[in-house]
PDB file of N, CA and C in Angstrom:
ATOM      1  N   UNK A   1       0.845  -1.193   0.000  1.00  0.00           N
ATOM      2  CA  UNK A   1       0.000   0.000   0.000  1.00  0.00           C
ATOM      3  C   UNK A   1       0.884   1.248   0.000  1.00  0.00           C
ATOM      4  N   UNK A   2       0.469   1.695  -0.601  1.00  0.00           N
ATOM      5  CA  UNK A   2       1.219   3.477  -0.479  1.00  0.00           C
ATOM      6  C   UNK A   2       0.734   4.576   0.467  1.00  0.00           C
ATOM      7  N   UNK A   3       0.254   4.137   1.719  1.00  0.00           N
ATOM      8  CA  UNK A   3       0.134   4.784   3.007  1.00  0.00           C
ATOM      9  C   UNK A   3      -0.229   3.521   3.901  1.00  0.00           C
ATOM     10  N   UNK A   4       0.235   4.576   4.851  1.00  0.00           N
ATOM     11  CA  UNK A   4       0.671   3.613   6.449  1.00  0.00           C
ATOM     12  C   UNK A   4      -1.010   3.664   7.297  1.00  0.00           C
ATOM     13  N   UNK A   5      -1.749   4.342   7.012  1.00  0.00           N
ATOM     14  CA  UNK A   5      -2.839   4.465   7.605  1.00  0.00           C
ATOM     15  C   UNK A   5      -4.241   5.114   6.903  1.00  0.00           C
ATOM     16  N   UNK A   6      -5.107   4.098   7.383  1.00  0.00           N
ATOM     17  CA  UNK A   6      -6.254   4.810   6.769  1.00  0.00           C
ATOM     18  C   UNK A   6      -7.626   5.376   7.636  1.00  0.00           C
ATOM     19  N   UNK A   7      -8.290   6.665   7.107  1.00  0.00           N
ATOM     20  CA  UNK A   7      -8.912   7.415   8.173  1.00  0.00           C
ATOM     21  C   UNK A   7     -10.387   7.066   7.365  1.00  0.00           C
ATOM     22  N   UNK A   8     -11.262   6.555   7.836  1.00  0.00           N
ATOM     23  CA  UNK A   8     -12.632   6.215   6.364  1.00  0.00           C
ATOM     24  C   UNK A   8     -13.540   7.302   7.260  1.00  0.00           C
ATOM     25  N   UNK A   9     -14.290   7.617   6.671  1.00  0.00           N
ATOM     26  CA  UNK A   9     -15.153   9.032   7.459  1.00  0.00           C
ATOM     27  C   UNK A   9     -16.371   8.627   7.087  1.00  0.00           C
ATOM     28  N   UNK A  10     -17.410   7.787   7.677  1.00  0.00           N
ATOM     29  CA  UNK A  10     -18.955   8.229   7.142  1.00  0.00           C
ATOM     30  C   UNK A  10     -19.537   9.377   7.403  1.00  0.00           C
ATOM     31  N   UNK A  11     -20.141   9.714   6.417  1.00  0.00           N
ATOM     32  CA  UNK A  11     -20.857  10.832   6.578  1.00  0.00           C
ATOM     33  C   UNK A  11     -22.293  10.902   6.969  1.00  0.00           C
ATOM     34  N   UNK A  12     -22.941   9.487   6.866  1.00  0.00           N
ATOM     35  CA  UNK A  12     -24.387   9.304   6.909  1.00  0.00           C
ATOM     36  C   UNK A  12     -24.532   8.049   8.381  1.00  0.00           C
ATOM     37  N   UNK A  13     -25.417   8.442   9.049  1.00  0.00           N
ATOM     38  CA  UNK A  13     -25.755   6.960   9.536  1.00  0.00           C
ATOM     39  C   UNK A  13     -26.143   5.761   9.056  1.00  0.00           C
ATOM     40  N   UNK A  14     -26.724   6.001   8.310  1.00  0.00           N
ATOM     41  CA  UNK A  14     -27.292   4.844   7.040  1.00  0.00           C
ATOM     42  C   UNK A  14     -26.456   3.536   7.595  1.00  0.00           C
ATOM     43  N   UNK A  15     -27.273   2.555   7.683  1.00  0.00           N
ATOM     44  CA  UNK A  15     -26.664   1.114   7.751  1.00  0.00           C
ATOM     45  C   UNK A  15     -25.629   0.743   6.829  1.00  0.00           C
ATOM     46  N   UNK A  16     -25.927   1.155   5.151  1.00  0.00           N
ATOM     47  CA  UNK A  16     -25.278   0.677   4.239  1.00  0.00           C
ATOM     48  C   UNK A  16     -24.024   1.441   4.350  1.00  0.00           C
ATOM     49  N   UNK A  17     -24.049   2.725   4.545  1.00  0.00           N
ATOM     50  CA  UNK A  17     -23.111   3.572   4.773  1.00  0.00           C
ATOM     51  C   UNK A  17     -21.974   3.021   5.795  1.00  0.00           C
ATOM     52  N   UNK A  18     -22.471   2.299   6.937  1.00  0.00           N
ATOM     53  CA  UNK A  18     -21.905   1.662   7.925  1.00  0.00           C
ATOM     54  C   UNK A  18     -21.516   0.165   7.476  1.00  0.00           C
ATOM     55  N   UNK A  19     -22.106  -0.679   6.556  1.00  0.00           N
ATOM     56  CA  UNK A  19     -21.757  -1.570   6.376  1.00  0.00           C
ATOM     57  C   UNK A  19     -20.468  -1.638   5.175  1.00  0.00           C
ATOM     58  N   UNK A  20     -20.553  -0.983   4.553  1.00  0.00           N
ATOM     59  CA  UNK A  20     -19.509  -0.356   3.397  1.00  0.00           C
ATOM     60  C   UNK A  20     -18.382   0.183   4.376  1.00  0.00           C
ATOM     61  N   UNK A  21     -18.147   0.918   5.509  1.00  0.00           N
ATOM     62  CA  UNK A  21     -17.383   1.497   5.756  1.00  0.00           C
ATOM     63  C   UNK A  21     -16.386   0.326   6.484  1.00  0.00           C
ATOM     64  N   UNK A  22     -17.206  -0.707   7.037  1.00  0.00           N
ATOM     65  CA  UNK A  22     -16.745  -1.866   7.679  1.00  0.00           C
ATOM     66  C   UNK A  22     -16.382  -2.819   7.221  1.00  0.00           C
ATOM     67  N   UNK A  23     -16.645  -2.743   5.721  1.00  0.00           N
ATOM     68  CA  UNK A  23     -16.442  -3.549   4.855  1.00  0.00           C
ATOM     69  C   UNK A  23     -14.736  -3.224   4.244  1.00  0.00           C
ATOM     70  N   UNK A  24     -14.513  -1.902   3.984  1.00  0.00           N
ATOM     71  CA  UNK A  24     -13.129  -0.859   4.035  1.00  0.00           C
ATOM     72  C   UNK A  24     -12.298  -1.499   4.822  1.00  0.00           C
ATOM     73  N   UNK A  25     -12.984  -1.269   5.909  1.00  0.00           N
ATOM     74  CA  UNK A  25     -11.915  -1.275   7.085  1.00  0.00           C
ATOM     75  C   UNK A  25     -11.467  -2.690   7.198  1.00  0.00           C
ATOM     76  N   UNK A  26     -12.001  -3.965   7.364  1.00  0.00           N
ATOM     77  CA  UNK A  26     -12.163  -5.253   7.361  1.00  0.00           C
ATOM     78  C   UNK A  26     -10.693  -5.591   6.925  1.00  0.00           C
ATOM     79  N   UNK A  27     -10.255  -4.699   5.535  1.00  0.00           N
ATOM     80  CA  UNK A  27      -9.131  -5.126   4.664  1.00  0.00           C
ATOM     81  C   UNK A  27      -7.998  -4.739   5.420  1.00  0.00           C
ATOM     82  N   UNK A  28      -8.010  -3.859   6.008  1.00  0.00           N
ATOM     83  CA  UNK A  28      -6.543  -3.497   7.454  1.00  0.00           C
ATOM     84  C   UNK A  28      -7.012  -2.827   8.293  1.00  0.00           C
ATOM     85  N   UNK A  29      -7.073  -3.375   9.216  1.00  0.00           N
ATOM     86  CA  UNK A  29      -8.113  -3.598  10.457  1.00  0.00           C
ATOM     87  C   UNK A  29      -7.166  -3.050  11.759  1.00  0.00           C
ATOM     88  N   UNK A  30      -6.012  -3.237  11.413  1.00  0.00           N
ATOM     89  CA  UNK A  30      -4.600  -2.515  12.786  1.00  0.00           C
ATOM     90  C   UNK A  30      -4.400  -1.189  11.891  1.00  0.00           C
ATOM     91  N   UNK A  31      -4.579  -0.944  10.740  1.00  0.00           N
ATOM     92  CA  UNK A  31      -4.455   0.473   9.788  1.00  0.00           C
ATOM     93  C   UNK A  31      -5.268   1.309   9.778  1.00  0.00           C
ATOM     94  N   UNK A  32      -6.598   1.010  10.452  1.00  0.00           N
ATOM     95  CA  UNK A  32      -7.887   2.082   9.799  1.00  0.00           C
ATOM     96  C   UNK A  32      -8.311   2.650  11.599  1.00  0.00           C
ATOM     97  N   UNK A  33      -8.986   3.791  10.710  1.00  0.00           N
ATOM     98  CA  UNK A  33      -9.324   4.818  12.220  1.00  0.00           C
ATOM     99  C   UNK A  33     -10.630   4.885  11.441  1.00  0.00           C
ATOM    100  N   UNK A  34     -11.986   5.174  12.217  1.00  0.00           N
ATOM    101  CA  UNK A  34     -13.586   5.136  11.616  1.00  0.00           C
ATOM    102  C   UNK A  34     -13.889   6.059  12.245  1.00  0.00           C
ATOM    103  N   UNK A  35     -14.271   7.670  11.218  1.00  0.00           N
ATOM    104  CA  UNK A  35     -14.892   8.140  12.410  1.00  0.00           C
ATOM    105  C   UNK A  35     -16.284   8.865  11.248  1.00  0.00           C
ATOM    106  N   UNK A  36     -17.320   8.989  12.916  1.00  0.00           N
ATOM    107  CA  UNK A  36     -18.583   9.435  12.321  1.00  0.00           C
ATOM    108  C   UNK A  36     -18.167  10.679  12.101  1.00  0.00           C
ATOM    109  N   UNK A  37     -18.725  11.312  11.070  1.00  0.00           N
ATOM    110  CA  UNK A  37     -19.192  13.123  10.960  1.00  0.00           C
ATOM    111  C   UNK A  37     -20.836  13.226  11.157  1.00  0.00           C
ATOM    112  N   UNK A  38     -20.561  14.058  11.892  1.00  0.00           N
ATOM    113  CA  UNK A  38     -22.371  15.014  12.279  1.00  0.00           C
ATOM    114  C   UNK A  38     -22.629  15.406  11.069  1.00  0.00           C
ATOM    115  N   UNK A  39     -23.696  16.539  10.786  1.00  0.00           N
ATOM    116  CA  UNK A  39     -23.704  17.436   9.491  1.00  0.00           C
ATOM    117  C   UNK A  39     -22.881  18.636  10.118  1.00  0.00           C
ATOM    118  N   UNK A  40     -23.073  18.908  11.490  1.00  0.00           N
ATOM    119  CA  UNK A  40     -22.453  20.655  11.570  1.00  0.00           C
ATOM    120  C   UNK A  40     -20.998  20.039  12.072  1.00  0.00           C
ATOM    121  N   UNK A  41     -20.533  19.251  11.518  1.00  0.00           N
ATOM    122  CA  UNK A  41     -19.143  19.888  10.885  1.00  0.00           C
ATOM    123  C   UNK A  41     -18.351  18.529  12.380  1.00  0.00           C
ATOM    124  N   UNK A  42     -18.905  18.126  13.794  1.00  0.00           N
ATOM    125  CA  UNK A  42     -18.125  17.068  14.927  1.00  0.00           C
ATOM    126  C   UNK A  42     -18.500  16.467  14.055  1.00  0.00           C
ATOM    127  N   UNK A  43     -17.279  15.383  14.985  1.00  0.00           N
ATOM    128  CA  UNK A  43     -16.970  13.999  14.714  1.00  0.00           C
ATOM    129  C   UNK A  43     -16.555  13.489  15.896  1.00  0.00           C
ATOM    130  N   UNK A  44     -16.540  11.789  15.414  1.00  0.00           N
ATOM    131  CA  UNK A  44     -16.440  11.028  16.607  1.00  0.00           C
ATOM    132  C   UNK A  44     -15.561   9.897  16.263  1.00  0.00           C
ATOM    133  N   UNK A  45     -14.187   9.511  16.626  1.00  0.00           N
ATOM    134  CA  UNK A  45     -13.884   8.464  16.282  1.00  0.00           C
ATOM    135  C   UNK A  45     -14.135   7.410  17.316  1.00  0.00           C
ATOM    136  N   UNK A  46     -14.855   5.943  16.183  1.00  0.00           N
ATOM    137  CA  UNK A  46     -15.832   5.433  16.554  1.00  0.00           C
ATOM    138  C   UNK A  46     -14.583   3.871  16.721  1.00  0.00           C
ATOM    139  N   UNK A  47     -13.388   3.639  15.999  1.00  0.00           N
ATOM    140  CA  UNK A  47     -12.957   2.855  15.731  1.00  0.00           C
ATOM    141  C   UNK A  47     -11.518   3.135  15.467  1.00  0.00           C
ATOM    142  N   UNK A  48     -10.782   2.504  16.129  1.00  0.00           N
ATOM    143  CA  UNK A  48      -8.744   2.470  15.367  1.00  0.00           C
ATOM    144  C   UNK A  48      -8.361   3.786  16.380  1.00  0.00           C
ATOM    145  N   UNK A  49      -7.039   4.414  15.623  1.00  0.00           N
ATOM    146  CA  UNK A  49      -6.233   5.007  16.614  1.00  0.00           C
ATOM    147  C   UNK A  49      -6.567   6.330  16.465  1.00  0.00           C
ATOM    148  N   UNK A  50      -6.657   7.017  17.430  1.00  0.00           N
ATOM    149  CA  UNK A  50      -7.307   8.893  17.292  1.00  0.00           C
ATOM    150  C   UNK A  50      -6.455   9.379  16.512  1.00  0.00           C
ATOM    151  N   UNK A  51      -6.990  10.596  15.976  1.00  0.00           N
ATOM    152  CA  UNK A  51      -6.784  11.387  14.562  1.00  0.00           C
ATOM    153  C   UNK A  51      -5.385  12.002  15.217  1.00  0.00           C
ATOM    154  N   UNK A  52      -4.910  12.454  16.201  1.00  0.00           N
ATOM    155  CA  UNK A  52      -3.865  12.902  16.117  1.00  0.00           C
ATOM    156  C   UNK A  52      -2.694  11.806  17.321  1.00  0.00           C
ATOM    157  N   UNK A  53      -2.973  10.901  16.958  1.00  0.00           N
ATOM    158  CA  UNK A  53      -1.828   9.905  17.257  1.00  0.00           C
ATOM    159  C   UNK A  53      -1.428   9.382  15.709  1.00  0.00           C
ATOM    160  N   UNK A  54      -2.191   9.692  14.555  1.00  0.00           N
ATOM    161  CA  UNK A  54      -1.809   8.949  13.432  1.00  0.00           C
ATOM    162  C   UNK A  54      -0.660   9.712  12.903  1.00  0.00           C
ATOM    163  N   UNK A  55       0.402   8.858  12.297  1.00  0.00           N
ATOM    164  CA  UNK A  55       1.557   9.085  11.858  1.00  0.00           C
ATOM    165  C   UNK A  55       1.682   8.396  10.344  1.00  0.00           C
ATOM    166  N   UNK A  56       2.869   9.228   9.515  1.00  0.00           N
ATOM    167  CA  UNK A  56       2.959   8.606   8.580  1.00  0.00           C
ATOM    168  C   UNK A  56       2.330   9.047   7.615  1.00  0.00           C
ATOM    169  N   UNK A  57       2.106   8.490   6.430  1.00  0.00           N
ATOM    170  CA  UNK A  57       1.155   8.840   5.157  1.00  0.00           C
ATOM    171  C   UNK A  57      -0.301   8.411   5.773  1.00  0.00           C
ATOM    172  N   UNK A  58      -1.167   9.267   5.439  1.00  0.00           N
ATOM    173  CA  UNK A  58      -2.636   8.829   5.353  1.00  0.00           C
ATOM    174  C   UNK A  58      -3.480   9.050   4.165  1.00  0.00           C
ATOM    175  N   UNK A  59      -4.404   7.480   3.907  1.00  0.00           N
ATOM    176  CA  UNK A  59      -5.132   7.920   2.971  1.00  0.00           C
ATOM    177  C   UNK A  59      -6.495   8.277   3.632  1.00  0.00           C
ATOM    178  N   UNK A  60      -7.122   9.175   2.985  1.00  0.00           N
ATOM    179  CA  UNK A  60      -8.517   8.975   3.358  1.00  0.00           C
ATOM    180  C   UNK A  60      -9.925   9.066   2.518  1.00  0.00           C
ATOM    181  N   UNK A  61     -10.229   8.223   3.303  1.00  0.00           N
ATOM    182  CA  UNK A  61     -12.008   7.846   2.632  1.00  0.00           C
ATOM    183  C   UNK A  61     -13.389   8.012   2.683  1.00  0.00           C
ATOM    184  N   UNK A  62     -13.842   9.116   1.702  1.00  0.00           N
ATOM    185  CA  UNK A  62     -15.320   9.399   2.730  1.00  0.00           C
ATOM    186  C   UNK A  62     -16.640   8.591   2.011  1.00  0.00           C
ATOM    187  N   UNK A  63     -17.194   8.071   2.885  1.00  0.00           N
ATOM    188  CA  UNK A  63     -18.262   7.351   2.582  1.00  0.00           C
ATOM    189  C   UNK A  63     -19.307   8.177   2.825  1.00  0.00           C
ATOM    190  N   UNK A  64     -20.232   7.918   1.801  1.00  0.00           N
ATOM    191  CA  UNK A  64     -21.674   8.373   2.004  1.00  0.00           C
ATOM    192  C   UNK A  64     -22.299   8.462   1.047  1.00  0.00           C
ATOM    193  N   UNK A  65     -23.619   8.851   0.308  1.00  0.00           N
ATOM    194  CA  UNK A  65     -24.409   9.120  -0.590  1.00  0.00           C
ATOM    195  C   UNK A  65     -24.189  10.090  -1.447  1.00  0.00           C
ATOM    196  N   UNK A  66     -23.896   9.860  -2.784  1.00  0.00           N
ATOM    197  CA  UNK A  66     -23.871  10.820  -3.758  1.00  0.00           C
ATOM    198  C   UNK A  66     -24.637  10.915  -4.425  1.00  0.00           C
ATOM    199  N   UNK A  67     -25.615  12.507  -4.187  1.00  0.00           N
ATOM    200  CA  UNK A  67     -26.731  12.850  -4.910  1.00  0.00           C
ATOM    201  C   UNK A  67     -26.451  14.309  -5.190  1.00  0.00           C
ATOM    202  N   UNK A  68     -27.623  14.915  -5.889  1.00  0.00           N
ATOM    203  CA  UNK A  68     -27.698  16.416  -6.709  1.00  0.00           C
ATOM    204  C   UNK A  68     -28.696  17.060  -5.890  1.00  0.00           C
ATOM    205  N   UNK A  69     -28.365  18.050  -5.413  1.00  0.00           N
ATOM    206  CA  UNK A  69     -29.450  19.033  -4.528  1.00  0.00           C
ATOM    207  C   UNK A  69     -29.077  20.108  -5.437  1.00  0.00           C
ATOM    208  N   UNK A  70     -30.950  20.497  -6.003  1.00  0.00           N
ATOM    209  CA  UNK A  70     -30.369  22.434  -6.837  1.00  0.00           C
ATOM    210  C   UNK A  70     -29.758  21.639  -7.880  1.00  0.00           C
ATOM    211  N   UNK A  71     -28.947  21.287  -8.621  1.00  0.00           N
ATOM    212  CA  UNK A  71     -27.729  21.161  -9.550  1.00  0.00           C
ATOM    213  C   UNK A  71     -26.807  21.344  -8.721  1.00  0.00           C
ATOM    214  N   UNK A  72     -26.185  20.851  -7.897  1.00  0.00           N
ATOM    215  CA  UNK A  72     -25.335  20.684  -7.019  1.00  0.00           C
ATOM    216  C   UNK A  72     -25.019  19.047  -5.986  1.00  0.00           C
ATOM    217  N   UNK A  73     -23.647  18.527  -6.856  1.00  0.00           N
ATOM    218  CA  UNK A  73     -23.470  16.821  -6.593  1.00  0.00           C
ATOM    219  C   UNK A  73     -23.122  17.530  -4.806  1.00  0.00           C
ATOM    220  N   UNK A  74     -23.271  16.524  -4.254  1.00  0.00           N
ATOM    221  CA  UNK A  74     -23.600  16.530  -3.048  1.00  0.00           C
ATOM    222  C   UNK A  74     -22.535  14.698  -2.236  1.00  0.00           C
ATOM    223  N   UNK A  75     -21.975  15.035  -1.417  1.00  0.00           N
ATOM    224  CA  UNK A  75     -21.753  13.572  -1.101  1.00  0.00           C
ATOM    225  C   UNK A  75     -22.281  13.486   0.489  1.00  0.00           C
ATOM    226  N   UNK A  76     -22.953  12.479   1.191  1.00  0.00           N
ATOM    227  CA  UNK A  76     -23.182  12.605   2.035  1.00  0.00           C
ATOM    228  C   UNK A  76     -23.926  14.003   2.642  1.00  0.00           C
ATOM    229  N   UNK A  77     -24.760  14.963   1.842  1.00  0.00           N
ATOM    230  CA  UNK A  77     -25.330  16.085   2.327  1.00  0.00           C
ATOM    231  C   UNK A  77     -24.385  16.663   1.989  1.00  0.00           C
ATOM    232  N   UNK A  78     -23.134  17.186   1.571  1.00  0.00           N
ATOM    233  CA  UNK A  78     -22.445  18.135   1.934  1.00  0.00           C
ATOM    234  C   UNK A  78     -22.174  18.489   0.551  1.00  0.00           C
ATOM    235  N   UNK A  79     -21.791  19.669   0.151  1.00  0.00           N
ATOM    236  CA  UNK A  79     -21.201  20.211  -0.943  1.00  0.00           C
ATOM    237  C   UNK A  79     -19.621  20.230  -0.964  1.00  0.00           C
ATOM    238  N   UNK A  80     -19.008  20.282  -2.273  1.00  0.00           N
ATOM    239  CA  UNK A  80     -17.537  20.320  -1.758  1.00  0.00           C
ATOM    240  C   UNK A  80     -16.966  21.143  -0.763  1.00  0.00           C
ATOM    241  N   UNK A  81     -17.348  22.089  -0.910  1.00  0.00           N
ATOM    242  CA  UNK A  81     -16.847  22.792   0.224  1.00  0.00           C
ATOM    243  C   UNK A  81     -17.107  22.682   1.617  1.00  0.00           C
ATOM    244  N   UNK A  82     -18.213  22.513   2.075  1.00  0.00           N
ATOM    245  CA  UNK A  82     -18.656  21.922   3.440  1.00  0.00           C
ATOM    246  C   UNK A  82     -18.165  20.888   3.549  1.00  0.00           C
ATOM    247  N   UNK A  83     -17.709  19.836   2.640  1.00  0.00           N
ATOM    248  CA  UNK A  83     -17.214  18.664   3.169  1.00  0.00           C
ATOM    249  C   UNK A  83     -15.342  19.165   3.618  1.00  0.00           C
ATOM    250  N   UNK A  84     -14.909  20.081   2.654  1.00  0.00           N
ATOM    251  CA  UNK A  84     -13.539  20.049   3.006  1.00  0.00           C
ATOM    252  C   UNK A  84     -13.330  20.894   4.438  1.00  0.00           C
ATOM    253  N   UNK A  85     -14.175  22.083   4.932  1.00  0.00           N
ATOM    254  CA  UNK A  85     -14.430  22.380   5.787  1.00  0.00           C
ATOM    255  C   UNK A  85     -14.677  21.692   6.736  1.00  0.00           C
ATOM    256  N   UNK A  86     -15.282  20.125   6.909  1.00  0.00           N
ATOM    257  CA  UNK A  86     -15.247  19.283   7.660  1.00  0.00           C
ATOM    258  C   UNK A  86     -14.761  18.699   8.233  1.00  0.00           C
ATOM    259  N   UNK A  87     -13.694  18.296   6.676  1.00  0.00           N
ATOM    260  CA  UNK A  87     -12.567  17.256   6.726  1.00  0.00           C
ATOM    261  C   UNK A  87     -11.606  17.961   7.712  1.00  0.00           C
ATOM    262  N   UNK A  88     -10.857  18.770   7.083  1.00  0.00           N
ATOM    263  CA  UNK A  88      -9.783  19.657   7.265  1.00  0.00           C
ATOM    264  C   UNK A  88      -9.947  20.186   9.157  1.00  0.00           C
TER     265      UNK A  88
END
């Protein structure tokens, strides 16, 4: 792999959302950190090692629903920008 750690982020509660994310993680299971996002922007890591003990390269992965609100793709509710505002 070309990073040492992976951070998967759902964005939705959604079961499938959760079962997909566990499904991710399943594949390196001592590598992955799971954390929920709210919509206003917390989070919770739900699974693996907290966001600032991680070292190294990280990839990361956001799970959730991709739809069009307005003409506007949307992942998990969020627009690009609200999501990087999230992330970040």
């Amino acid at each position: 792999a070309n990073h040492d750690h992976q951070v998967l982020i759902q964005t939705e509660a959604d079961d499938n959302v959760k079962d997909n994310t566990s499904r991710l993680a399943s594949k390196h299971p001592t590598q992955t950190t799971i954390v929920q996002m709210q919509k206003d922007g917390t989070y919770k890591v739900v699974y693996g090692t907290k966001l600032e003990n991680i070292t190294g390269r990280v990839k990361m992965v956001v799970v959730g629903y991709d739809r069009e609100e307005n003409g506007v793709q949307t992942l998990g509710g969020r627009n690009e920008s609200e999501l990087s505002d999230n992330i970040l």
